[in-house]
PDB file of N, CA and C in Angstrom:
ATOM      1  N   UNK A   1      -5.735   8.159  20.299  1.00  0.00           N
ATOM      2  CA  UNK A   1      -5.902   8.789  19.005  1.00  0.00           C
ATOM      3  C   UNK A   1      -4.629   9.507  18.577  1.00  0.00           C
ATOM      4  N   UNK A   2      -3.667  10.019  19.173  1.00  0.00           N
ATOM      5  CA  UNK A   2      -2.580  10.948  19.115  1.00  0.00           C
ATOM      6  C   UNK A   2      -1.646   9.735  18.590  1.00  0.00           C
ATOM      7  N   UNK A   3      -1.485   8.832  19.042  1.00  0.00           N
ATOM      8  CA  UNK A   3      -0.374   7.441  18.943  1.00  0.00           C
ATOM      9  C   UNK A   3      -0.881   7.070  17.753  1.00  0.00           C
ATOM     10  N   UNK A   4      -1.967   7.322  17.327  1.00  0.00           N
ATOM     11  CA  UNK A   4      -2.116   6.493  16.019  1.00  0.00           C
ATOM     12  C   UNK A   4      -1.884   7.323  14.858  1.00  0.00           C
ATOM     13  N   UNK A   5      -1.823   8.628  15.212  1.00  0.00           N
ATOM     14  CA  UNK A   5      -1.735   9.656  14.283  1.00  0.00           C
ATOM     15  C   UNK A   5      -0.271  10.362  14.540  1.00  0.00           C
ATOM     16  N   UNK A   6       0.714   9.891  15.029  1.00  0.00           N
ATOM     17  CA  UNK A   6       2.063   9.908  15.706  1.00  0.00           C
ATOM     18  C   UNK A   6       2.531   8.830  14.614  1.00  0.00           C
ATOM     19  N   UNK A   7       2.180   7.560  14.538  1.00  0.00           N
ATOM     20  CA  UNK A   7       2.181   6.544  13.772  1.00  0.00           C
ATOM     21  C   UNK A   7       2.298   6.660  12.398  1.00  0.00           C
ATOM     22  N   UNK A   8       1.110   7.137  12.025  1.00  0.00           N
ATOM     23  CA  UNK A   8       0.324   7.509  10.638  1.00  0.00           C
ATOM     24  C   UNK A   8       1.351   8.456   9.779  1.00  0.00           C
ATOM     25  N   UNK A   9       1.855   9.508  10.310  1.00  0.00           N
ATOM     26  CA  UNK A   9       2.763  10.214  10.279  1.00  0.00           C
ATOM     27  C   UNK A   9       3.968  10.064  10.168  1.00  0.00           C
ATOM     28  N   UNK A  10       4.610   9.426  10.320  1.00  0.00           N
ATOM     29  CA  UNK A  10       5.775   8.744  10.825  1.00  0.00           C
ATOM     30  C   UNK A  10       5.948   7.468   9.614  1.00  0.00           C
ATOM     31  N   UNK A  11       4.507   6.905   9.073  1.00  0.00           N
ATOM     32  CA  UNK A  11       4.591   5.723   7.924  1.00  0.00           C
ATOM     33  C   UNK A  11       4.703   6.444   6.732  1.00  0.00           C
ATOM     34  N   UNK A  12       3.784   7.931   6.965  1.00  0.00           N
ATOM     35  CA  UNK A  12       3.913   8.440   5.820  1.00  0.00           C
ATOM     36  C   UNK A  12       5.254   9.138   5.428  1.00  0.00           C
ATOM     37  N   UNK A  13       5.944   9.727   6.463  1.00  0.00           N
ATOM     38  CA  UNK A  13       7.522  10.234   6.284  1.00  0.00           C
ATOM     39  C   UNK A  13       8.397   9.765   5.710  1.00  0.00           C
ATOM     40  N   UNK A  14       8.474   8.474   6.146  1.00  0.00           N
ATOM     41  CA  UNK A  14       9.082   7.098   6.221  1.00  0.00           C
ATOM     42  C   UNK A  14       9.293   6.869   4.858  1.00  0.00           C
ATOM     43  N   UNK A  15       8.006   6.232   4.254  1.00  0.00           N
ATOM     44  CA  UNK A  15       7.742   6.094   2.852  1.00  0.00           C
ATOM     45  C   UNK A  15       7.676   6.889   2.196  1.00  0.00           C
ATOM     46  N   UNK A  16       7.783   8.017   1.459  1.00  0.00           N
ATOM     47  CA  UNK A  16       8.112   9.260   1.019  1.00  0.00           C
ATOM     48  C   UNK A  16       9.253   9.724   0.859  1.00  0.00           C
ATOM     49  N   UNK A  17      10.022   9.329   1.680  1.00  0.00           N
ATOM     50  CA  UNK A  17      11.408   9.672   1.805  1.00  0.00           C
ATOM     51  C   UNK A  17      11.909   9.075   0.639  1.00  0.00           C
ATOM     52  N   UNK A  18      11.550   7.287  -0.032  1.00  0.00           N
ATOM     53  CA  UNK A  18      11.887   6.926  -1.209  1.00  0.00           C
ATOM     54  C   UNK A  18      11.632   7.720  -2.325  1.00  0.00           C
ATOM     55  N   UNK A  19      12.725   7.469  -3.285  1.00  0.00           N
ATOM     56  CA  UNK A  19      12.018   7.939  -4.310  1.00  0.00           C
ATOM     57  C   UNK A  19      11.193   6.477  -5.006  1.00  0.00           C
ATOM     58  N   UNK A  20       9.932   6.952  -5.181  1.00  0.00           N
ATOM     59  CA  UNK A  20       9.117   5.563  -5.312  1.00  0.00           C
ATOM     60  C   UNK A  20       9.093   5.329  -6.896  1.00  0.00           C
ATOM     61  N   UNK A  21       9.498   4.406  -7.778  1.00  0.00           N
ATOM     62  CA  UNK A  21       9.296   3.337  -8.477  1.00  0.00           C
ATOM     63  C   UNK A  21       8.239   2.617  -8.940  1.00  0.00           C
ATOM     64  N   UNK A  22       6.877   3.608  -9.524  1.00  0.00           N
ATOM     65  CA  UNK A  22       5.754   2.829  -9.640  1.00  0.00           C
ATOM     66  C   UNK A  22       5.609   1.807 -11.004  1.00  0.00           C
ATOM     67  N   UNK A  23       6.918   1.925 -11.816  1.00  0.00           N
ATOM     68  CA  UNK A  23       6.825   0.528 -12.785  1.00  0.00           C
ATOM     69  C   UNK A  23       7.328  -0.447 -11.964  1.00  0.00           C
ATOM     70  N   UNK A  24       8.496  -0.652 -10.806  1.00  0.00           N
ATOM     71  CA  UNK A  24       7.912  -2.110  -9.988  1.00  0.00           C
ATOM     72  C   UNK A  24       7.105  -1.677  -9.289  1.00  0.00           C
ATOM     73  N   UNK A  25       6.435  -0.740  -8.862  1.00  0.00           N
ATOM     74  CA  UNK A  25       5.085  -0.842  -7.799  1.00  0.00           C
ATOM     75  C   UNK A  25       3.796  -1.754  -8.735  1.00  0.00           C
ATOM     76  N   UNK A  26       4.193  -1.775  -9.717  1.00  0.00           N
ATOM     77  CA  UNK A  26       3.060  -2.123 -10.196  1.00  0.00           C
ATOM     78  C   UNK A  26       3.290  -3.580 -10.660  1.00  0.00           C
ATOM     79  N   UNK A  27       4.442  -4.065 -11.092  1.00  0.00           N
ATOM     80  CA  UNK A  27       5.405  -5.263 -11.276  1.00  0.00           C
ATOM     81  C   UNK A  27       4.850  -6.075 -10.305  1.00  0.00           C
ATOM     82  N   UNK A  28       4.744  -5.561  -8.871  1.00  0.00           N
ATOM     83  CA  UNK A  28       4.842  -6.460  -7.635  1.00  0.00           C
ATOM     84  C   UNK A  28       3.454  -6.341  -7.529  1.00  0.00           C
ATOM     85  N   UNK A  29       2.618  -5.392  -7.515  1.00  0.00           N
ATOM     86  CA  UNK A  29       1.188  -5.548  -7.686  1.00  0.00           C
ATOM     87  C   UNK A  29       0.172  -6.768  -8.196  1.00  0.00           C
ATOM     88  N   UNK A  30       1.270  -6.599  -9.717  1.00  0.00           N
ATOM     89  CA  UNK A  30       0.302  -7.712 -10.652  1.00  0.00           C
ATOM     90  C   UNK A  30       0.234  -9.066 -10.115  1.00  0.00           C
ATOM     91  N   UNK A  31       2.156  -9.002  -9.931  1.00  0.00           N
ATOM     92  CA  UNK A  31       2.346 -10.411  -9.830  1.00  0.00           C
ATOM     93  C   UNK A  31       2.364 -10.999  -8.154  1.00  0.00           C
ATOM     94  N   UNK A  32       1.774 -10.311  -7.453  1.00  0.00           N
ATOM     95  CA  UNK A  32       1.247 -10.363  -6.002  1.00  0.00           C
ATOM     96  C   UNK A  32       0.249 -10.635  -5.883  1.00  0.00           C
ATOM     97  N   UNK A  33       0.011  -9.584  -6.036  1.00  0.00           N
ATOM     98  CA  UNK A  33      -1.535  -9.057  -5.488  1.00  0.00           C
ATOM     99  C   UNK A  33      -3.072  -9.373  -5.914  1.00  0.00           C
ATOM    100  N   UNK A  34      -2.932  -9.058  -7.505  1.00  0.00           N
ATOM    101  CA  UNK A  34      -3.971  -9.051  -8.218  1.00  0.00           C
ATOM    102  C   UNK A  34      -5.132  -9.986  -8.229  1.00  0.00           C
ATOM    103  N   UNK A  35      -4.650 -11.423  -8.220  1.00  0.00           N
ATOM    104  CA  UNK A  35      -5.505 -12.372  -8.273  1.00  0.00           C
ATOM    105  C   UNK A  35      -6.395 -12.444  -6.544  1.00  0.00           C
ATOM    106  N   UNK A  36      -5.468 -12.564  -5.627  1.00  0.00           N
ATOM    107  CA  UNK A  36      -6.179 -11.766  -4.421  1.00  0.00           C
ATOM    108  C   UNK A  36      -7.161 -11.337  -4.326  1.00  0.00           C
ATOM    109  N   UNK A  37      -6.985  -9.504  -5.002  1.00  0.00           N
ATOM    110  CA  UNK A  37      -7.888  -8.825  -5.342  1.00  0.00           C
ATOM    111  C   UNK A  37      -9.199  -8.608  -6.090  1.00  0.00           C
ATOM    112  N   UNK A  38      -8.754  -9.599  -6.831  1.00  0.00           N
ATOM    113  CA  UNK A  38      -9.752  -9.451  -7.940  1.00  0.00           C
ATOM    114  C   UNK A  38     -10.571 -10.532  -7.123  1.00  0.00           C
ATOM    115  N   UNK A  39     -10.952 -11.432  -6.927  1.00  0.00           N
ATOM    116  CA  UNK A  39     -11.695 -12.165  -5.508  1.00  0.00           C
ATOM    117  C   UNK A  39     -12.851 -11.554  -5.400  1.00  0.00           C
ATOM    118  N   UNK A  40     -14.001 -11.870  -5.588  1.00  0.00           N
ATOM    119  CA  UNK A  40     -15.036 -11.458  -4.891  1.00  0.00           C
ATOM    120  C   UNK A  40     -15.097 -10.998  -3.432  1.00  0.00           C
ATOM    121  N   UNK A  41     -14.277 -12.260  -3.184  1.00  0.00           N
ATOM    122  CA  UNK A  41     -14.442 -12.663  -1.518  1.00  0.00           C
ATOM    123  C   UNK A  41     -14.063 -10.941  -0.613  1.00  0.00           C
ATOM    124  N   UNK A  42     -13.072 -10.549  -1.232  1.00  0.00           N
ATOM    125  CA  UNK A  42     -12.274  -9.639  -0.600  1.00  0.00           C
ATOM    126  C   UNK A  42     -12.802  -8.245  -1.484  1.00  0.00           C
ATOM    127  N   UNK A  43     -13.787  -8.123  -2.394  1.00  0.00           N
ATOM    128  CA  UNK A  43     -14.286  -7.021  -2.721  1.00  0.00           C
ATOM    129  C   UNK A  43     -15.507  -6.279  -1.464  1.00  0.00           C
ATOM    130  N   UNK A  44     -14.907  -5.143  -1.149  1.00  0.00           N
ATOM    131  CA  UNK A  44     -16.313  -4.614  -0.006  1.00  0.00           C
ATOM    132  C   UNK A  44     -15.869  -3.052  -0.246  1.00  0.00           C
ATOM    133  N   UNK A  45     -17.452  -2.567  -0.459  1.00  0.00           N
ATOM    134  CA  UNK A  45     -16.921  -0.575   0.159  1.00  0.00           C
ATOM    135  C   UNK A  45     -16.362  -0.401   2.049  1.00  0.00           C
ATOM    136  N   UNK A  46     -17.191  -1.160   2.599  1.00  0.00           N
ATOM    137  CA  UNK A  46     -16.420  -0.766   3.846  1.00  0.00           C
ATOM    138  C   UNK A  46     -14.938  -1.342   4.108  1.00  0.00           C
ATOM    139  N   UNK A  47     -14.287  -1.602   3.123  1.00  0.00           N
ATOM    140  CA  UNK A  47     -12.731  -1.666   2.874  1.00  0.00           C
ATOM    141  C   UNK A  47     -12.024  -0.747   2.278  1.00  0.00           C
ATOM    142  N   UNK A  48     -12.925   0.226   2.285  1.00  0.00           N
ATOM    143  CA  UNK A  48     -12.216   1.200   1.055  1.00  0.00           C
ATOM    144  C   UNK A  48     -11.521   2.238   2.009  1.00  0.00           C
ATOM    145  N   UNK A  49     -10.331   2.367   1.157  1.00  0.00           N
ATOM    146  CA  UNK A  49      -8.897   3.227   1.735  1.00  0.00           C
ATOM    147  C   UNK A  49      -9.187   4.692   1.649  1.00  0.00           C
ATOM    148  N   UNK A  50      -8.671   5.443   2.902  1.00  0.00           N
ATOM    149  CA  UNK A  50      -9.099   6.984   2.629  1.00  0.00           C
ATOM    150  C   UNK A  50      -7.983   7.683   2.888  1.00  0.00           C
ATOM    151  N   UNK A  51      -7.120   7.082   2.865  1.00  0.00           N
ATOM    152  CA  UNK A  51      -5.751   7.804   2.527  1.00  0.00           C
ATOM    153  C   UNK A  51      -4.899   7.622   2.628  1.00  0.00           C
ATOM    154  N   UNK A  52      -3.261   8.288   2.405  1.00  0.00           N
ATOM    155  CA  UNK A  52      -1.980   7.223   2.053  1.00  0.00           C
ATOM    156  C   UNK A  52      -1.883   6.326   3.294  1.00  0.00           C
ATOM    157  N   UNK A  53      -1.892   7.005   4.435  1.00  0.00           N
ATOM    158  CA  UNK A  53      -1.337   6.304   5.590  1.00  0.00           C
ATOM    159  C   UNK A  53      -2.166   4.793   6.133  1.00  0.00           C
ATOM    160  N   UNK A  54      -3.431   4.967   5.248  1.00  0.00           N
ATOM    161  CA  UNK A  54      -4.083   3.520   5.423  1.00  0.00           C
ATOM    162  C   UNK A  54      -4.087   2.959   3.970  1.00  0.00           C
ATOM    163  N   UNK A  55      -3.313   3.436   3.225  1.00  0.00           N
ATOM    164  CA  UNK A  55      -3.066   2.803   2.092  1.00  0.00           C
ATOM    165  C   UNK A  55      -1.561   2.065   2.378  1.00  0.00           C
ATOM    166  N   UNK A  56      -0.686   2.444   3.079  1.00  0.00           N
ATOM    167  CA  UNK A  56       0.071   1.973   3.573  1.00  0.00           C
ATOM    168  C   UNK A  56       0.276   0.507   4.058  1.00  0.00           C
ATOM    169  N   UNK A  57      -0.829   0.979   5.114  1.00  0.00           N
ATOM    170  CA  UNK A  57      -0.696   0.159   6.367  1.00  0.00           C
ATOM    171  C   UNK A  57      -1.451  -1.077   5.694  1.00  0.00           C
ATOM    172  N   UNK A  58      -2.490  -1.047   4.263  1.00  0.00           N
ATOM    173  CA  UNK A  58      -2.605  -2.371   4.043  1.00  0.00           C
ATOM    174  C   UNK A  58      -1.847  -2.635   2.924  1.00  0.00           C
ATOM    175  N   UNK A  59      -0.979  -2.174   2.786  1.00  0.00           N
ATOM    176  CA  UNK A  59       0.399  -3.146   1.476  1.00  0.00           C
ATOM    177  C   UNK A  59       1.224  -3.716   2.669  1.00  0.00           C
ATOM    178  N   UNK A  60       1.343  -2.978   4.024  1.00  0.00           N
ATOM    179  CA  UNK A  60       2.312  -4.082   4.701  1.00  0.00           C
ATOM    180  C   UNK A  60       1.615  -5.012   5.100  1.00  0.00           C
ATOM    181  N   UNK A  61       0.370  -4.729   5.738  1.00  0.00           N
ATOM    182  CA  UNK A  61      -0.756  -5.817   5.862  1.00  0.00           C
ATOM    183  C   UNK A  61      -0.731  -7.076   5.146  1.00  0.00           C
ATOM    184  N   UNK A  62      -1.184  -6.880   3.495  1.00  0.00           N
ATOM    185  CA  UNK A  62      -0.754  -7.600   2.436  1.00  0.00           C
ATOM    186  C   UNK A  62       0.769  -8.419   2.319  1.00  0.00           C
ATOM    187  N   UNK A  63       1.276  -7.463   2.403  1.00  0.00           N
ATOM    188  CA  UNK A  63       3.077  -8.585   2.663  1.00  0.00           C
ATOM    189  C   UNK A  63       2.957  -9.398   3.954  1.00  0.00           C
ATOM    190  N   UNK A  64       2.409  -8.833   5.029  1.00  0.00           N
ATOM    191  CA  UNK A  64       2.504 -10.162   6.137  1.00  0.00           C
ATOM    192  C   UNK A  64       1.749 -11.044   5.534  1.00  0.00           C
ATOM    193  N   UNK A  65       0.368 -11.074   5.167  1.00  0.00           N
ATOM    194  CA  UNK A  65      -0.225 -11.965   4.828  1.00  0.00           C
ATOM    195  C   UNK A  65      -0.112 -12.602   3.832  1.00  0.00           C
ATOM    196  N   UNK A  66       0.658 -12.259   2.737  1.00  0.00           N
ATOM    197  CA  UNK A  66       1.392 -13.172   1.860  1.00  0.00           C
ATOM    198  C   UNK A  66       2.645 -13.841   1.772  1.00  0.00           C
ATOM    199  N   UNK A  67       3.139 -13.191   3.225  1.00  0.00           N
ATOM    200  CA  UNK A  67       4.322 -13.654   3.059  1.00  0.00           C
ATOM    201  C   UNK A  67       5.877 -13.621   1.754  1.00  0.00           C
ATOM    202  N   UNK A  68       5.251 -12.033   0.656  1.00  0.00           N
ATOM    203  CA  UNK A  68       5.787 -11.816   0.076  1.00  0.00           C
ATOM    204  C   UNK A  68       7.440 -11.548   0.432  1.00  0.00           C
ATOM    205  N   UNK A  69       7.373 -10.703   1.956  1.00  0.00           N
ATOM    206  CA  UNK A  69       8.849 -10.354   2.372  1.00  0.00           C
ATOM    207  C   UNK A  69       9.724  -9.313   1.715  1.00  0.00           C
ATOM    208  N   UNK A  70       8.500  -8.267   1.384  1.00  0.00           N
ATOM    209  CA  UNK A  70       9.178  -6.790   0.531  1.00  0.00           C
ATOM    210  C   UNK A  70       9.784  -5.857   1.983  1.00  0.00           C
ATOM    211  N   UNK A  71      11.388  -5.457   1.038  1.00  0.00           N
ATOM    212  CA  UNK A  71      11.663  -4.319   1.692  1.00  0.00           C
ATOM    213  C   UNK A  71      10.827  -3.458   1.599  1.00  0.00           C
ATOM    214  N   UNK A  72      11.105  -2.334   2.652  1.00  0.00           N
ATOM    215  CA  UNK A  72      10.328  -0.975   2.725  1.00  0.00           C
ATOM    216  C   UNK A  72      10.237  -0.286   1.140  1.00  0.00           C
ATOM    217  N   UNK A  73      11.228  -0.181   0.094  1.00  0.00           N
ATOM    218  CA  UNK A  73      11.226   0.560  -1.185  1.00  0.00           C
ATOM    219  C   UNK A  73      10.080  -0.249  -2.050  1.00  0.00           C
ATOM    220  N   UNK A  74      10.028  -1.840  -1.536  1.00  0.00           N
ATOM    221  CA  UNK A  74       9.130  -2.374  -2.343  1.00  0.00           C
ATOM    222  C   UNK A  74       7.952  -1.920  -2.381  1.00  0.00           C
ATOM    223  N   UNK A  75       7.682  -1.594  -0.779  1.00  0.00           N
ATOM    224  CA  UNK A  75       6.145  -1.546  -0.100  1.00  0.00           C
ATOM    225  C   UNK A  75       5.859  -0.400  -0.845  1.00  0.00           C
ATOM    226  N   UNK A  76       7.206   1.138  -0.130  1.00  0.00           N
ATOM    227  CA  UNK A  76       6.453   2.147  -1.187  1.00  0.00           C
ATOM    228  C   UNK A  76       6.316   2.341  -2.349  1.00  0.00           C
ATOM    229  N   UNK A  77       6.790   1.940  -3.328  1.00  0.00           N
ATOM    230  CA  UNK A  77       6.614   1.220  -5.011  1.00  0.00           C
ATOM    231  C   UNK A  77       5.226   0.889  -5.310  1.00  0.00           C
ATOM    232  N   UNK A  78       4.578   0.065  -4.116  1.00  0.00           N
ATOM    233  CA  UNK A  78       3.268  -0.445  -4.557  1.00  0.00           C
ATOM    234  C   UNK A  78       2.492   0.660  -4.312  1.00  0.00           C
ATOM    235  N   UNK A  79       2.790   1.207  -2.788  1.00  0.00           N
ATOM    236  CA  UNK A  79       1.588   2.131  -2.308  1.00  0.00           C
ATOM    237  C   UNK A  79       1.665   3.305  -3.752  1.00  0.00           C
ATOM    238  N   UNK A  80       3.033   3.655  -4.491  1.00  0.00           N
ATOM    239  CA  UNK A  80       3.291   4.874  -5.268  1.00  0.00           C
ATOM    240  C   UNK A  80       2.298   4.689  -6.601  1.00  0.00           C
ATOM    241  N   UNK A  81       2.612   3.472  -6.575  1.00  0.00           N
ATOM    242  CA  UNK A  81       1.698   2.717  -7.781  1.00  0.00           C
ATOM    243  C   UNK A  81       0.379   2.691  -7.954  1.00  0.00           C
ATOM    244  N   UNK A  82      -0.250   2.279  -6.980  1.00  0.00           N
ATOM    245  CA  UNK A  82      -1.754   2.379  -6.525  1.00  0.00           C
ATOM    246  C   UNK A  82      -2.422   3.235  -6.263  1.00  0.00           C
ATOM    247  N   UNK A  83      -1.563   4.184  -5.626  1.00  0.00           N
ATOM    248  CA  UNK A  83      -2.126   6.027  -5.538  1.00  0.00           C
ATOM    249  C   UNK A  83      -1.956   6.679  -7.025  1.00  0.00           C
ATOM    250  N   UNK A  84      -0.639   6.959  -7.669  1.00  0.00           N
ATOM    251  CA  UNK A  84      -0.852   7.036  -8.648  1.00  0.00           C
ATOM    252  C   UNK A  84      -2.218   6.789  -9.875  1.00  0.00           C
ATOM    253  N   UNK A  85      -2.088   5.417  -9.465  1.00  0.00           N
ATOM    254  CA  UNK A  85      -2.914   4.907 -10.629  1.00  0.00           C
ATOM    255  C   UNK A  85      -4.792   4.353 -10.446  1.00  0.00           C
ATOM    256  N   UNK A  86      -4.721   4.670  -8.923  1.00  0.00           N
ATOM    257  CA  UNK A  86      -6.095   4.484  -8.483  1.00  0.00           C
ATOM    258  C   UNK A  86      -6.854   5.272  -7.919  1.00  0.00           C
ATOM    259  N   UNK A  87      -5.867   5.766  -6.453  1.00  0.00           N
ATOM    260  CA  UNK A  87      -6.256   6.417  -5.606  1.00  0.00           C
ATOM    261  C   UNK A  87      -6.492   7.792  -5.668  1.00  0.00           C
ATOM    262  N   UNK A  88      -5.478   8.540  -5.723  1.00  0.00           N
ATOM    263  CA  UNK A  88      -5.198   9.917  -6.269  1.00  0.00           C
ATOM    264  C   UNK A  88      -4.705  10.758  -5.147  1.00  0.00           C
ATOM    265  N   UNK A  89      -4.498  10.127  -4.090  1.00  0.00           N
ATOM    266  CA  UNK A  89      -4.445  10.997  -3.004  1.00  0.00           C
ATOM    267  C   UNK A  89      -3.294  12.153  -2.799  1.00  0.00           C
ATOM    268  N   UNK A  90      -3.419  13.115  -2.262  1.00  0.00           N
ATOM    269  CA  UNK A  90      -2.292  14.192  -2.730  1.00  0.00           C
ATOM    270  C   UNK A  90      -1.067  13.841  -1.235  1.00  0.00           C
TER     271      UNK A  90
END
């Protein structure tokens, strides 16, 4: 539990440190992500994000699995974007 929250910590530092860019966070969103998302398939509450550091961990999630290949400024762009504009998390 300590390693994962050693981790968690450490993604959130990490990413923060940018100054984040949520008009491409959201650029790379649309033209990524969206159709993805919008999917039934992949709509569930027990997917739902409870805070930055697992909001994080699924935009890199998302880039492995798309094989998009965003630098780190990209990733936090999206996460800046999505909190911003969805999430709210402080």
């Amino acid at each position: 539990m300590n390693t994962f929250i050693l981790i968690s910590s450490l993604l959130i530092i990490s990413f923060n440190s940018y100054a984040s860019d949520t008009a491409n966070g959201k650029v790379l969103h649309t033209t990524n992500c969206l159709a993805y998302h919008t999917s039934n398939i992949y709509v569930s509450a027990a997917r739902k994000v409870h805070g930055l550091a697992t909001l994080t961990a699924r935009a890199k999630h998302c880039d492995l699995s798309l094989g998009t290949q965003w630098l780190d400024n990209d990733i936090a762009d999206v996460v800046a974007y999505l909190n911003k504009d969805f999430y709210k998390f402080r």
